[in-house]
N, C-alpha and C. Protein backbone atom coordinates (compact mmCIF):
# COMPACT_ATOMS: atom_id res chain seq x y z
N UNK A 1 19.39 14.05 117.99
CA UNK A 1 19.10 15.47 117.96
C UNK A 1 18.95 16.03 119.37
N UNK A 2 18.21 15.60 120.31
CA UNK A 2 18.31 15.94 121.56
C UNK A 2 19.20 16.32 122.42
N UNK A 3 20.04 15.27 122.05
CA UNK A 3 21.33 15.16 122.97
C UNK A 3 22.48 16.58 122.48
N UNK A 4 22.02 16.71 121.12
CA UNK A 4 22.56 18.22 120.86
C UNK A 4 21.73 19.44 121.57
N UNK A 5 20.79 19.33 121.70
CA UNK A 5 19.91 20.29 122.91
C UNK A 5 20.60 20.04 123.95
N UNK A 6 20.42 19.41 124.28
CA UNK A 6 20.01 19.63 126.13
C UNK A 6 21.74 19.86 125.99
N UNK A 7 23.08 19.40 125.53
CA UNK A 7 24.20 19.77 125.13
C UNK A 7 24.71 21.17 125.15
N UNK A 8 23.43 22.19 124.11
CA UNK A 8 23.69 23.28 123.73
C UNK A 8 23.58 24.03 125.13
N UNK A 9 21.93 23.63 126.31
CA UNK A 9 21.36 24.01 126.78
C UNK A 9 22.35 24.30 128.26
N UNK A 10 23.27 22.98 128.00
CA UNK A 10 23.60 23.12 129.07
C UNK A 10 25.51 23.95 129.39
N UNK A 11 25.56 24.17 127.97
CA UNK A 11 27.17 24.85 127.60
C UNK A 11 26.95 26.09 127.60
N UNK A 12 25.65 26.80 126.87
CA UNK A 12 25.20 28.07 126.47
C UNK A 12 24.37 29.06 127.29
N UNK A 13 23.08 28.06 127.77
CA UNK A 13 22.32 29.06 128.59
C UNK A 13 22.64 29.63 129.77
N UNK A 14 23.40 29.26 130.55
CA UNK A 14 23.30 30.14 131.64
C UNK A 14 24.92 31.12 131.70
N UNK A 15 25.30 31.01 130.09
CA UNK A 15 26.15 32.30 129.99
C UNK A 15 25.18 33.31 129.38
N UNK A 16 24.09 33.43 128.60
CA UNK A 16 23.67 33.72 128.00
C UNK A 16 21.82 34.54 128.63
N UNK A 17 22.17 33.99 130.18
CA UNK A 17 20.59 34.39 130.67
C UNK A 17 21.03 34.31 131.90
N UNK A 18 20.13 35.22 132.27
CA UNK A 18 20.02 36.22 133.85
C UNK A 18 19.33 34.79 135.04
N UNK A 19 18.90 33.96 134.27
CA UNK A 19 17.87 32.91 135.14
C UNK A 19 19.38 31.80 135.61
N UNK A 20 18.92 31.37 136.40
CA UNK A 20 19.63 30.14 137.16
C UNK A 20 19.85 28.95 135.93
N UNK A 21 20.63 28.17 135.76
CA UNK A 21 20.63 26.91 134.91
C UNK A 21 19.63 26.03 135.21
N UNK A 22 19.47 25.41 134.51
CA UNK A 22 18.07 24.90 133.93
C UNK A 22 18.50 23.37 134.95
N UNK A 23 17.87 22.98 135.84
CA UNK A 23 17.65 21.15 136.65
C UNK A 23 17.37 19.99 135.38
N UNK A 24 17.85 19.11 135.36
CA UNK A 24 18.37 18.13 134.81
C UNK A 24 16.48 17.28 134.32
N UNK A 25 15.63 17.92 135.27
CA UNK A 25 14.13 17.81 134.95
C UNK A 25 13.80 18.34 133.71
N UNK A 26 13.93 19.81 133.58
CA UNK A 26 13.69 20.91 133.04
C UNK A 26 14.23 20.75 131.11
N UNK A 27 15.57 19.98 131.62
CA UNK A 27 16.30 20.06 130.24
C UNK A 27 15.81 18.61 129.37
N UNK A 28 14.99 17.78 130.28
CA UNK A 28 13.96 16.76 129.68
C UNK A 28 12.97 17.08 128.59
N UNK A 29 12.60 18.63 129.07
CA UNK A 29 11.53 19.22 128.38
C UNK A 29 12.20 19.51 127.35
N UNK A 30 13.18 19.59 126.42
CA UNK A 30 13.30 19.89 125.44
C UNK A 30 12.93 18.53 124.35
N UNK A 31 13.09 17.53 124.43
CA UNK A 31 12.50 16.71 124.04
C UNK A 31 10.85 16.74 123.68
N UNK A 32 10.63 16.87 122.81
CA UNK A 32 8.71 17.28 122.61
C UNK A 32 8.33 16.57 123.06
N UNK A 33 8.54 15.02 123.03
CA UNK A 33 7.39 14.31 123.70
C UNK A 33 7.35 14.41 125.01
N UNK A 34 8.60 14.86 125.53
CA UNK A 34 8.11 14.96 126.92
C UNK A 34 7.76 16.34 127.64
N UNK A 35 7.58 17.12 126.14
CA UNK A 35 6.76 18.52 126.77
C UNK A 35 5.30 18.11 126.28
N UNK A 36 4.91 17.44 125.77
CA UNK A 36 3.65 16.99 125.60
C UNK A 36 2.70 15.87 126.64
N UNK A 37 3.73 15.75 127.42
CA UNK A 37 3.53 15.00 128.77
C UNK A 37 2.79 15.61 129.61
N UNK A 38 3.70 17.24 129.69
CA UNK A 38 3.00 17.91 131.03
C UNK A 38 2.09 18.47 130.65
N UNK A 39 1.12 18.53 131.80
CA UNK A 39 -0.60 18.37 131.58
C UNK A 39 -0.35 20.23 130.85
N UNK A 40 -1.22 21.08 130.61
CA UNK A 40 -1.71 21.91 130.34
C UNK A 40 -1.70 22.90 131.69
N UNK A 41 -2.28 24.12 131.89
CA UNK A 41 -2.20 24.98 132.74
C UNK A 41 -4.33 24.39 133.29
N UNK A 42 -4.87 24.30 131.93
CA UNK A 42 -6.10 23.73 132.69
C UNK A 42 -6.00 22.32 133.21
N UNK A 43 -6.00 21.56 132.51
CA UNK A 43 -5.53 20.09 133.07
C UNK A 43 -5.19 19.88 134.36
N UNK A 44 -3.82 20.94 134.72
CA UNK A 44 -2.92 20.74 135.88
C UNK A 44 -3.99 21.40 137.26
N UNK A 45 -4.88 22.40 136.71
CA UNK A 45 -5.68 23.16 137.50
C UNK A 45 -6.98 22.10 137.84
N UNK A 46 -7.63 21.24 137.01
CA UNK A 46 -8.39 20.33 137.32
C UNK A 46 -7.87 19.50 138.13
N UNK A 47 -6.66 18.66 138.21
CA UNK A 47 -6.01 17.93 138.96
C UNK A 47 -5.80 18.36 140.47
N UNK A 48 -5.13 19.59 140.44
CA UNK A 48 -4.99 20.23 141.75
C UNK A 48 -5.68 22.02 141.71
N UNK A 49 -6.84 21.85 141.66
CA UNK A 49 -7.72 22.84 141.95
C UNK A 49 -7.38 23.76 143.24
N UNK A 50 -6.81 23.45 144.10
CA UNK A 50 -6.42 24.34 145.35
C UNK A 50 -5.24 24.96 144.72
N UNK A 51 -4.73 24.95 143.95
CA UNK A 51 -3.45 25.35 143.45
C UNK A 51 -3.17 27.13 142.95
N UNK A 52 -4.78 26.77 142.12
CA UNK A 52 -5.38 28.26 142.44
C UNK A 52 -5.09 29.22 143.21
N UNK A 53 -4.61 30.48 143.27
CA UNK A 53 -5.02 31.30 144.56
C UNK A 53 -5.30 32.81 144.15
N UNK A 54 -5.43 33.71 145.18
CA UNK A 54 -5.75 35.05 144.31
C UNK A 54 -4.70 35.87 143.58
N UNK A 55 -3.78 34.99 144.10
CA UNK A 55 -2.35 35.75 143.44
C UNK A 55 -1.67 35.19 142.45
N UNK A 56 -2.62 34.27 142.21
CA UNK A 56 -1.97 33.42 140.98
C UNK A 56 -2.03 31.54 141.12
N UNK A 57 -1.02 30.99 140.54
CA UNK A 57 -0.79 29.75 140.55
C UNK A 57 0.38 29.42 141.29
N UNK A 58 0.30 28.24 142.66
CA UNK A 58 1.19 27.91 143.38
C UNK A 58 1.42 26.11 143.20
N UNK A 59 2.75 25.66 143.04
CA UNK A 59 3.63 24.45 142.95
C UNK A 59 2.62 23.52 143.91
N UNK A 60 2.08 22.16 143.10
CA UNK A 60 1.78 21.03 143.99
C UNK A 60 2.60 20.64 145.12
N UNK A 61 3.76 20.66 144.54
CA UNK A 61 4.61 20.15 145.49
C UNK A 61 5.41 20.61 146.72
N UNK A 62 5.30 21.67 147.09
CA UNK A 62 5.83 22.84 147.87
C UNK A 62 4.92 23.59 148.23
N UNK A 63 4.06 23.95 147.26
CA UNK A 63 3.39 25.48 147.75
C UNK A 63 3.97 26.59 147.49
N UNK A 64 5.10 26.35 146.83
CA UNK A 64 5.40 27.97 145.99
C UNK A 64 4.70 28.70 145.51
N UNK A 65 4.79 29.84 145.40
CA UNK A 65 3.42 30.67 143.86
C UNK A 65 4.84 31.31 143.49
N UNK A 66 6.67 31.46 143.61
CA UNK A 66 7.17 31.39 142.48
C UNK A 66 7.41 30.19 141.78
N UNK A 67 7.19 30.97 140.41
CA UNK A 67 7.05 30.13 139.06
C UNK A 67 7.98 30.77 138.37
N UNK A 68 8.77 30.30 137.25
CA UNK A 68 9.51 30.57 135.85
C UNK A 68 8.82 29.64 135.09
N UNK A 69 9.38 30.11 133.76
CA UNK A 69 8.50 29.35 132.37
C UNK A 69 9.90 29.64 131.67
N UNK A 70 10.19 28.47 130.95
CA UNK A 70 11.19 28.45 129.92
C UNK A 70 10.81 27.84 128.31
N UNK A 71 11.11 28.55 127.61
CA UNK A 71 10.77 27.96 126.13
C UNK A 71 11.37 26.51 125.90
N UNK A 72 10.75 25.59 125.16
CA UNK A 72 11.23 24.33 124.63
C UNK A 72 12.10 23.94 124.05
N UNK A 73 12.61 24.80 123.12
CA UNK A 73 14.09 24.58 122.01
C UNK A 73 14.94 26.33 122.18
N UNK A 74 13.81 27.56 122.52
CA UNK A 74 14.68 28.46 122.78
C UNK A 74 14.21 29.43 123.64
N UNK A 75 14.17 30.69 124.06
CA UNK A 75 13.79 31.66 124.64
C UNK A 75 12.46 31.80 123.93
N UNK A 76 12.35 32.14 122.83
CA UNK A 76 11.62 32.69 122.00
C UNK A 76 10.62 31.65 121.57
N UNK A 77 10.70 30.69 121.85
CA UNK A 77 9.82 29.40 121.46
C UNK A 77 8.41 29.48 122.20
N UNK A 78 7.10 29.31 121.45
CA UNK A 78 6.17 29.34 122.02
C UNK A 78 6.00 28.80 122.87
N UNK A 79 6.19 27.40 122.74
CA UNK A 79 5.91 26.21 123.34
C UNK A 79 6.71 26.33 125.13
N UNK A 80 5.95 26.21 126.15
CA UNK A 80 6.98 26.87 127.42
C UNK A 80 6.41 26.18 128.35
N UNK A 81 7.55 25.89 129.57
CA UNK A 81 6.90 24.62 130.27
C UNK A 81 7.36 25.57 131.34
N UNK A 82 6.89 25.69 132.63
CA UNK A 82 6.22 26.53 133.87
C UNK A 82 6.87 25.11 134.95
N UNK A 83 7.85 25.82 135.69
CA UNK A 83 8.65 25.33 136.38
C UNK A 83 8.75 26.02 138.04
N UNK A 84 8.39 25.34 138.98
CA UNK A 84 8.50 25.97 140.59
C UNK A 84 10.43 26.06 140.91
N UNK A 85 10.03 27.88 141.20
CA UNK A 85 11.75 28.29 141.61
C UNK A 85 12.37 27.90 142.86
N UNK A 86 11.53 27.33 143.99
CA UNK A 86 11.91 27.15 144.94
C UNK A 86 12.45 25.26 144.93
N UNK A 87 11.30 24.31 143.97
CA UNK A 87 12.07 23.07 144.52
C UNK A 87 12.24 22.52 143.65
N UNK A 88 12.16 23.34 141.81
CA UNK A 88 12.40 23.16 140.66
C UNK A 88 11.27 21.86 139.90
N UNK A 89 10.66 21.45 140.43
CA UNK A 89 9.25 20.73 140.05
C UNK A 89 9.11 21.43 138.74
N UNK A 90 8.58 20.37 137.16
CA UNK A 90 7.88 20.54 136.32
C UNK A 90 6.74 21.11 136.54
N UNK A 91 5.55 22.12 136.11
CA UNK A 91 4.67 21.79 136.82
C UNK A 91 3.40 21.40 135.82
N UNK A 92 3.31 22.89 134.77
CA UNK A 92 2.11 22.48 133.73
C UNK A 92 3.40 22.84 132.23
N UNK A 93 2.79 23.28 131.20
CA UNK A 93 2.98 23.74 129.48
C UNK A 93 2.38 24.66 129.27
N UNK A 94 2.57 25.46 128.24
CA UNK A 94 1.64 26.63 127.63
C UNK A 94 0.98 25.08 126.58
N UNK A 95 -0.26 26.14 126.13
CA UNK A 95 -1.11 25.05 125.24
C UNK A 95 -0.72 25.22 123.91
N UNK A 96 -0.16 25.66 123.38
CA UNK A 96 0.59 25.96 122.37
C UNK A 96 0.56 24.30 121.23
């Protein structure tokens, strides 16, 4: 079943959306268990507490504070995993 995702994800979405194609990380997340991997938005904030800032939430790994969030199986899907635009890093999940 997956392999028909990340398949669809990768023939369809970026005729279909204004956002950049999805990193070969990103299209992991369609797989549930491995959106159930990434920590939470609190979780990820306990872990790296400086991450915090007044303008929002910035990438462990870079220091970005841009972020995108993409749904799990579609746009519209609750379930959404929060991705850094600059060096494409996973970062947290909605809690969904």
């Amino acid at each position: 079943m997956s392999f028909f995702l990340k398949l669809y994800a990768l023939l369809f979405l970026p005729f279909y959306s204004d956002r950049t194609p999805l990193p070969d990380d990103v299209l992991n997340v369609i797989d549930e268990n491995k959106w159930k991997e990434s920590p939470t938005l609190g979780e990820y904030l306990i872990l790296y507490p400086d991450c915090k800032t007044e303008r929002g939430i910035r990438c462990v790994h870079c220091g970005s504070g841009s972020l995108r969030n993409w749904g799990v199986l579609s746009e519209r899907d609750e379930r959404r995993v929060f991705v850094c635009n600059h060096c494409g890093q996973r970062l947290y999940r909605s809690s969904v």
